[in-house]
N, C-alpha and C. Protein backbone atom coordinates (compact mmCIF):
# COMPACT_ATOMS: atom_id res chain seq x y z
N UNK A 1 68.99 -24.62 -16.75
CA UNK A 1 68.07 -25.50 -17.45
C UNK A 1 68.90 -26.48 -18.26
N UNK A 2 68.34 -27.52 -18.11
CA UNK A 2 69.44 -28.77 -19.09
C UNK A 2 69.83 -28.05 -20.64
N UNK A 3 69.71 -29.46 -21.14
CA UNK A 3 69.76 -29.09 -22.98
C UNK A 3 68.39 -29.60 -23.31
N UNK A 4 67.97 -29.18 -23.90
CA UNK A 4 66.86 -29.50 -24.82
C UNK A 4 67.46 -30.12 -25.63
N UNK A 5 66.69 -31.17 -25.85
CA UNK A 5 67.27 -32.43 -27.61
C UNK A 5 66.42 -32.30 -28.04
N UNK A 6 65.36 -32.09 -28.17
CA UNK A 6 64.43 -32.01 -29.26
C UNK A 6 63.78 -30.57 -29.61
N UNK A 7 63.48 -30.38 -31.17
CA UNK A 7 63.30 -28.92 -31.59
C UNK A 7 62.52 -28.57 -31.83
N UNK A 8 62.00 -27.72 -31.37
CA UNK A 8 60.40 -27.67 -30.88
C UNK A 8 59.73 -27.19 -32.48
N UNK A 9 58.49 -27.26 -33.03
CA UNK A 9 58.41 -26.25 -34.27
C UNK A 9 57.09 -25.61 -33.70
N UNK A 10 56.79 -25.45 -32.25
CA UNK A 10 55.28 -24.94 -32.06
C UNK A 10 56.51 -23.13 -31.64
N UNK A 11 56.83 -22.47 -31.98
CA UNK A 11 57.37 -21.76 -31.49
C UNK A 11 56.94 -20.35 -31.07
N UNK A 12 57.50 -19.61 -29.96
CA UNK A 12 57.05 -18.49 -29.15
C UNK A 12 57.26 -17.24 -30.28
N UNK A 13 55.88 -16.70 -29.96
CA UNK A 13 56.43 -14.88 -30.64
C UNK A 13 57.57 -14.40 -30.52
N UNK A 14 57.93 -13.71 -31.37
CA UNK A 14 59.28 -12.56 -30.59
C UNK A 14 58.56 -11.80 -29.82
N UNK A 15 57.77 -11.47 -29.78
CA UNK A 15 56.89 -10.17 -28.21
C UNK A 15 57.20 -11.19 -26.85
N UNK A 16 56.92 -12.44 -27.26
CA UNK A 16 57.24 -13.46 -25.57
C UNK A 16 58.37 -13.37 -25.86
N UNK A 17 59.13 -13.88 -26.70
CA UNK A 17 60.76 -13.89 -26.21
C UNK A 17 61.27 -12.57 -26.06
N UNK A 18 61.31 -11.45 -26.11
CA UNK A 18 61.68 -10.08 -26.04
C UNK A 18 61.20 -9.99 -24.39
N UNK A 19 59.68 -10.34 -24.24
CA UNK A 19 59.40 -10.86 -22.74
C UNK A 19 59.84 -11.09 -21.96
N UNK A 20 60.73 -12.29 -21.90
CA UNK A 20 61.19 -12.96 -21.59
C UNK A 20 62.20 -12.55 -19.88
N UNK A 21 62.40 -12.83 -19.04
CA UNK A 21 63.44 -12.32 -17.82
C UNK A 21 64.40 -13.42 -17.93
N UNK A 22 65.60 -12.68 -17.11
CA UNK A 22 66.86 -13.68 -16.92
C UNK A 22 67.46 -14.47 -18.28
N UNK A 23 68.63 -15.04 -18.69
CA UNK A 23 69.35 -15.90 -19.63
C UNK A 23 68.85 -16.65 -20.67
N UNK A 24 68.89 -16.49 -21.79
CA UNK A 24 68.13 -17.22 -22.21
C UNK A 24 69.34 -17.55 -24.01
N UNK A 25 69.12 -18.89 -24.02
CA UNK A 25 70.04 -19.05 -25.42
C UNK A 25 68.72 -19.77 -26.49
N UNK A 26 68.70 -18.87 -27.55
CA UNK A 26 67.72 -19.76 -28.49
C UNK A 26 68.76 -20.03 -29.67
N UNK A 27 68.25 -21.50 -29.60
CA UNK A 27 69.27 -22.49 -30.86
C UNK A 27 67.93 -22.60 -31.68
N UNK A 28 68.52 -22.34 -33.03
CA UNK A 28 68.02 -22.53 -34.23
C UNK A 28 68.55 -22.96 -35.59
N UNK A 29 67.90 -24.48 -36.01
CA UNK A 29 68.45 -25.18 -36.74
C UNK A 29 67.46 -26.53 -36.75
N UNK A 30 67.71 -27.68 -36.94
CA UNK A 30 66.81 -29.04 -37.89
C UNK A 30 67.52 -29.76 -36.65
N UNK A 31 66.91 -31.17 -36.85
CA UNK A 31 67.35 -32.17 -36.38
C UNK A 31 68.50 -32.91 -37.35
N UNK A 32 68.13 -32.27 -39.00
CA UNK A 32 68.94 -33.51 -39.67
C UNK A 32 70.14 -32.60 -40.24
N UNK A 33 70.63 -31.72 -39.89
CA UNK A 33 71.28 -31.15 -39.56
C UNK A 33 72.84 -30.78 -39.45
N UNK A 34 73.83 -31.73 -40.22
CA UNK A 34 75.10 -31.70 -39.53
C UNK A 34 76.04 -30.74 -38.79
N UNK A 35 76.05 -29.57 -38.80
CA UNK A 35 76.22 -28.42 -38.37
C UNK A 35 76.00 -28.53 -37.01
N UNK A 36 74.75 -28.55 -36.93
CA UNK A 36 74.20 -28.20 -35.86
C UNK A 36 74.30 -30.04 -35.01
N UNK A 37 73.99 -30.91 -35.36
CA UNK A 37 75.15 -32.27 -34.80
C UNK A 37 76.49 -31.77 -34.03
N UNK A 38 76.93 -30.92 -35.09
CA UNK A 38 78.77 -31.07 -34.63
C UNK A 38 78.65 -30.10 -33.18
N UNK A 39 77.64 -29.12 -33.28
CA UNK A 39 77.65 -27.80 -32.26
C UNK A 39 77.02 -28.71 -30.82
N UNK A 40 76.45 -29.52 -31.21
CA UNK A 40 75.62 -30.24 -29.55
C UNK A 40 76.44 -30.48 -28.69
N UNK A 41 77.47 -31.10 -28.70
CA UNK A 41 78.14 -31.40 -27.35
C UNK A 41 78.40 -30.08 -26.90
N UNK A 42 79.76 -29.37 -27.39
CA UNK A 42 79.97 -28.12 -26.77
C UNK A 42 78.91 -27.39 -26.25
N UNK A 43 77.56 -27.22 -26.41
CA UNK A 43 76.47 -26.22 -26.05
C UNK A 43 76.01 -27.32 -24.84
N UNK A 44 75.90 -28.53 -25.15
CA UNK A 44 75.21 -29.43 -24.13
C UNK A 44 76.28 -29.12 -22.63
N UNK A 45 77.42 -28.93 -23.01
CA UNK A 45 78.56 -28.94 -21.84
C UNK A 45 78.37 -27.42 -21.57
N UNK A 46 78.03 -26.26 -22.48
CA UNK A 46 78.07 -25.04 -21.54
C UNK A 46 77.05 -25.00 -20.78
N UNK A 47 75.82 -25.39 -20.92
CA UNK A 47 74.86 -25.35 -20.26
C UNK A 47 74.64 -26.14 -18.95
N UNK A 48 75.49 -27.33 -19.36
CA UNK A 48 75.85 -27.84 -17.86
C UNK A 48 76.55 -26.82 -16.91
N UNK A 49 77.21 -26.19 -17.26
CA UNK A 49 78.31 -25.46 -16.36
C UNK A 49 77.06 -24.02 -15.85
N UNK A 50 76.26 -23.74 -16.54
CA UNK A 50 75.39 -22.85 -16.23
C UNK A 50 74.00 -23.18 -16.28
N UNK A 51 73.48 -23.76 -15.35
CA UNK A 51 72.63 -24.05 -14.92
C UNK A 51 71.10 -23.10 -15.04
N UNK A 52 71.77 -21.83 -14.66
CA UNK A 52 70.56 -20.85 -14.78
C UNK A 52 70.26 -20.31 -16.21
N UNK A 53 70.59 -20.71 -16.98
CA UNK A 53 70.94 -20.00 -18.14
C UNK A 53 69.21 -21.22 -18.76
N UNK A 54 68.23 -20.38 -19.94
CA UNK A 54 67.00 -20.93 -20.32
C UNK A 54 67.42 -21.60 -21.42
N UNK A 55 67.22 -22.56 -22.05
CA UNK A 55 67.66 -23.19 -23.77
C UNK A 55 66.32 -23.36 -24.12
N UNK A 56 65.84 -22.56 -25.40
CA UNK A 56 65.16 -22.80 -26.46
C UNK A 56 65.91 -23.78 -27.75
N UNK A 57 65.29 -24.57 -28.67
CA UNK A 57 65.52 -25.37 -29.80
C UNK A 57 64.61 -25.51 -30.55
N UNK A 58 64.75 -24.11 -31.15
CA UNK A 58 63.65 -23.66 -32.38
C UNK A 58 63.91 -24.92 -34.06
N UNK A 59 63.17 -25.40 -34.19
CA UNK A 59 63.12 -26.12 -35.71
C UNK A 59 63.16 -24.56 -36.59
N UNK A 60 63.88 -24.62 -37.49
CA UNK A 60 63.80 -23.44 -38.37
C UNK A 60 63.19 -23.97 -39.59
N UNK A 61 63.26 -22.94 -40.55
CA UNK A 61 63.06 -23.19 -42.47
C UNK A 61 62.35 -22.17 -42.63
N UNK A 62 62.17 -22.10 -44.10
CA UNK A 62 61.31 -20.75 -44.50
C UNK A 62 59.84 -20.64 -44.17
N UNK A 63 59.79 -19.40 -44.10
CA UNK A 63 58.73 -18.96 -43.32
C UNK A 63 58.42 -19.40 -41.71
N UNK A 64 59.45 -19.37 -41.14
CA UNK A 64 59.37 -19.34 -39.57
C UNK A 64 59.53 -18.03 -38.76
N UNK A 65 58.33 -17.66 -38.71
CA UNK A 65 59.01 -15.72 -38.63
C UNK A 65 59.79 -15.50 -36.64
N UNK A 66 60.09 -16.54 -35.77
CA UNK A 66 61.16 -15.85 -35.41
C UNK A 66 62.23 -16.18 -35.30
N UNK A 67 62.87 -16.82 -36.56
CA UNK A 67 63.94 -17.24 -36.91
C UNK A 67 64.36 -16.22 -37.88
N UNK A 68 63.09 -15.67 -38.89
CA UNK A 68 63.24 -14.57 -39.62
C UNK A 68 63.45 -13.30 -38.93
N UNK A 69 63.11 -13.05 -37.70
CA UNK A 69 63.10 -11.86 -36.58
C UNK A 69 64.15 -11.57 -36.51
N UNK A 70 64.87 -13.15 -36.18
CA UNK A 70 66.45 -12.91 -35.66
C UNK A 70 67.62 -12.84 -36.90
N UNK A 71 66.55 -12.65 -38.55
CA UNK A 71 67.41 -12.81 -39.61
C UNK A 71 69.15 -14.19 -39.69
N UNK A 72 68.26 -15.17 -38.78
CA UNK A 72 68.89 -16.21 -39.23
C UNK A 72 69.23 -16.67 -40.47
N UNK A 73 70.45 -17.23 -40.75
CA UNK A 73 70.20 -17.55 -42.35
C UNK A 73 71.24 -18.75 -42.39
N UNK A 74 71.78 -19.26 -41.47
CA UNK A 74 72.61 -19.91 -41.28
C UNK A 74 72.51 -20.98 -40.31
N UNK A 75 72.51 -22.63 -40.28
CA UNK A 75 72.18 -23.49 -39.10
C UNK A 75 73.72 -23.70 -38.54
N UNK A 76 73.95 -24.16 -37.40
CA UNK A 76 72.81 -23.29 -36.22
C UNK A 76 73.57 -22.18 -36.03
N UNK A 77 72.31 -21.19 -35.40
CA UNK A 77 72.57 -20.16 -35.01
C UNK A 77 72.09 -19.92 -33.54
N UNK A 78 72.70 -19.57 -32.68
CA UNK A 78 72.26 -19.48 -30.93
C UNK A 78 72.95 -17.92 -30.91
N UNK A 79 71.65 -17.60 -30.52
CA UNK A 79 71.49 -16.16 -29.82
C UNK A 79 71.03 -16.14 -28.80
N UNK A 80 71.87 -15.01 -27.84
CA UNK A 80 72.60 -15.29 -26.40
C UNK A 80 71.54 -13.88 -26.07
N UNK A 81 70.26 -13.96 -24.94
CA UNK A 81 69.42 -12.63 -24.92
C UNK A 81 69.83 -12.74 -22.97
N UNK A 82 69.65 -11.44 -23.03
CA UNK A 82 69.75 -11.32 -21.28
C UNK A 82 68.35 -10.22 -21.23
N UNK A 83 67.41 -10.99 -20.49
CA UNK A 83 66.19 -9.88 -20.13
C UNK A 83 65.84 -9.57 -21.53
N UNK A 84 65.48 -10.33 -22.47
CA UNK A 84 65.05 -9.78 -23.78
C UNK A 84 65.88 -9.60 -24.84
N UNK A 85 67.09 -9.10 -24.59
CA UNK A 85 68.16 -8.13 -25.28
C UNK A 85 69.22 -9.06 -26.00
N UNK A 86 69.72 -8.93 -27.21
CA UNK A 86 70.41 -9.83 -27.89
C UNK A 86 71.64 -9.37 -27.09
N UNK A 87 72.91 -10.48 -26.16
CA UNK A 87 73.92 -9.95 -26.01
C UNK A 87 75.37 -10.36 -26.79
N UNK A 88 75.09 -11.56 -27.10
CA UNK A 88 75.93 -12.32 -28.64
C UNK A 88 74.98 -13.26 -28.94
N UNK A 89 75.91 -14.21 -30.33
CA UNK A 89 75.16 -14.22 -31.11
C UNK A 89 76.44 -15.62 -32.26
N UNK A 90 76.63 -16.60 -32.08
CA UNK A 90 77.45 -17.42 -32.79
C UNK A 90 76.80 -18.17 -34.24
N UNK A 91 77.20 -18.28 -34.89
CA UNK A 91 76.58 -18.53 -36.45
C UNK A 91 77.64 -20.42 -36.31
N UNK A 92 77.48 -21.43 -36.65
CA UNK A 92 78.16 -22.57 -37.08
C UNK A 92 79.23 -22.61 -36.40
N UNK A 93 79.33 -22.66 -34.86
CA UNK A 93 80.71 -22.75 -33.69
C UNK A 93 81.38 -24.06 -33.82
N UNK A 94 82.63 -24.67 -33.95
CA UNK A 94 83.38 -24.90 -34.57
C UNK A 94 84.08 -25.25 -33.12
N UNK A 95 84.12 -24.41 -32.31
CA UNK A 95 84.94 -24.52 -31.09
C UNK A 95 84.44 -24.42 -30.04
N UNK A 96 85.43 -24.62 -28.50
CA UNK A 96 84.45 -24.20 -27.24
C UNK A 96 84.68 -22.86 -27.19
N UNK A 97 85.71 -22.41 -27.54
CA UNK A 97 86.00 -21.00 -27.07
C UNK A 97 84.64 -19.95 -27.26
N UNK A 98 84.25 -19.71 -28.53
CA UNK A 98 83.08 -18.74 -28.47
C UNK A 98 82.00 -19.00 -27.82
N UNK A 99 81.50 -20.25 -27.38
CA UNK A 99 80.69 -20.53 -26.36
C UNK A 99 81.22 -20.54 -25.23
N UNK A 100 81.89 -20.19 -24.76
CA UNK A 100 82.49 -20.08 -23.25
C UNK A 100 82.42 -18.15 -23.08
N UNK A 101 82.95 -17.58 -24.49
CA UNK A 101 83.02 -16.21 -24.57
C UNK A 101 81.58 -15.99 -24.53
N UNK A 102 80.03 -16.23 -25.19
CA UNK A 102 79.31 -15.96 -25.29
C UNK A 102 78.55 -16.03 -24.30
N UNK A 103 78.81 -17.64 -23.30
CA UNK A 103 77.89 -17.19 -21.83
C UNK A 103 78.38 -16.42 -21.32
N UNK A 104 79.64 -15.73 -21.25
CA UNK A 104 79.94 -14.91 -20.34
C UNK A 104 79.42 -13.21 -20.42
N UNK A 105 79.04 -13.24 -21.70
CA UNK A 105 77.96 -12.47 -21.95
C UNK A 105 76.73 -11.94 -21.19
N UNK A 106 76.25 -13.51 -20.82
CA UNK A 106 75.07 -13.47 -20.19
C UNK A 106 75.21 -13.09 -18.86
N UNK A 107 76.26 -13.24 -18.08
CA UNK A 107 76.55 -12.97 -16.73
C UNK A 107 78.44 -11.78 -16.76
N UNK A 108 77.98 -10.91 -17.05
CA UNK A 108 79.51 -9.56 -17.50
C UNK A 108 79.98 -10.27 -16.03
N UNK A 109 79.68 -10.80 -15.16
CA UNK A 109 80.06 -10.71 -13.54
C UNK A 109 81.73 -12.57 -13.64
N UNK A 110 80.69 -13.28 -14.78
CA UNK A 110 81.60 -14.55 -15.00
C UNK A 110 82.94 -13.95 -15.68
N UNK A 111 83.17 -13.17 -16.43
CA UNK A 111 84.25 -12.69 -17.25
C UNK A 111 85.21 -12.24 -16.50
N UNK A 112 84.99 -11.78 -15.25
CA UNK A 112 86.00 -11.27 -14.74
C UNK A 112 86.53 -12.39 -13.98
């Protein structure tokens, strides 16, 4: 699935995202944002490279309960679920490396 650029604020239960089948990365954070600015390219480029992989772009702030689910507390935060299941989890990435480590998460089969 591409990148999502825009952040949605109509957002899914955690019961649908727990739901959920196959790859899935939910980014959570603002549009105005700098943090989460600096993190776009690198995430825009892993997701190119993995195609199958789902991107959510949750708008966060208080009282967004599944940003609170995922005890976010920090922009951005992308949590890496396979079939529901949290498998990592990067807080303010800085680099490509932990996003290259974290899809590989999603597929144990890419790591090797």
């Amino acid at each position: 699935m591409p990148f999502n650029r825009v952040y949605i604020d109509n957002e899914p239960s955690r019961a649908d995202v727990d739901a959920m089948a196959g790859p899935l990365v939910i980014e959570f954070g603002t549009d105005w944002c700098g943090h989460c600015q600096a993190a776009e390219p690198e995430l825009r480029e892993a997701l190119a490279r993995h195609p199958g992989v789902d991107h959510l772009r949750i708008e966060d702030g208080a009282g967004r309960a599944l940003g609170r689910s995922f005890k976010v507390k920090l922009w951005p935060t992308f949590v890496f679920l396979r079939h529901g299941r949290e498998v990592a989890r990067l807080v303010r990435p800085t680099e490509p490396g932990p996003f290259a480590d974290a899809f590989a998460q999603l597929d144990p089969k890419e790591a090797t």
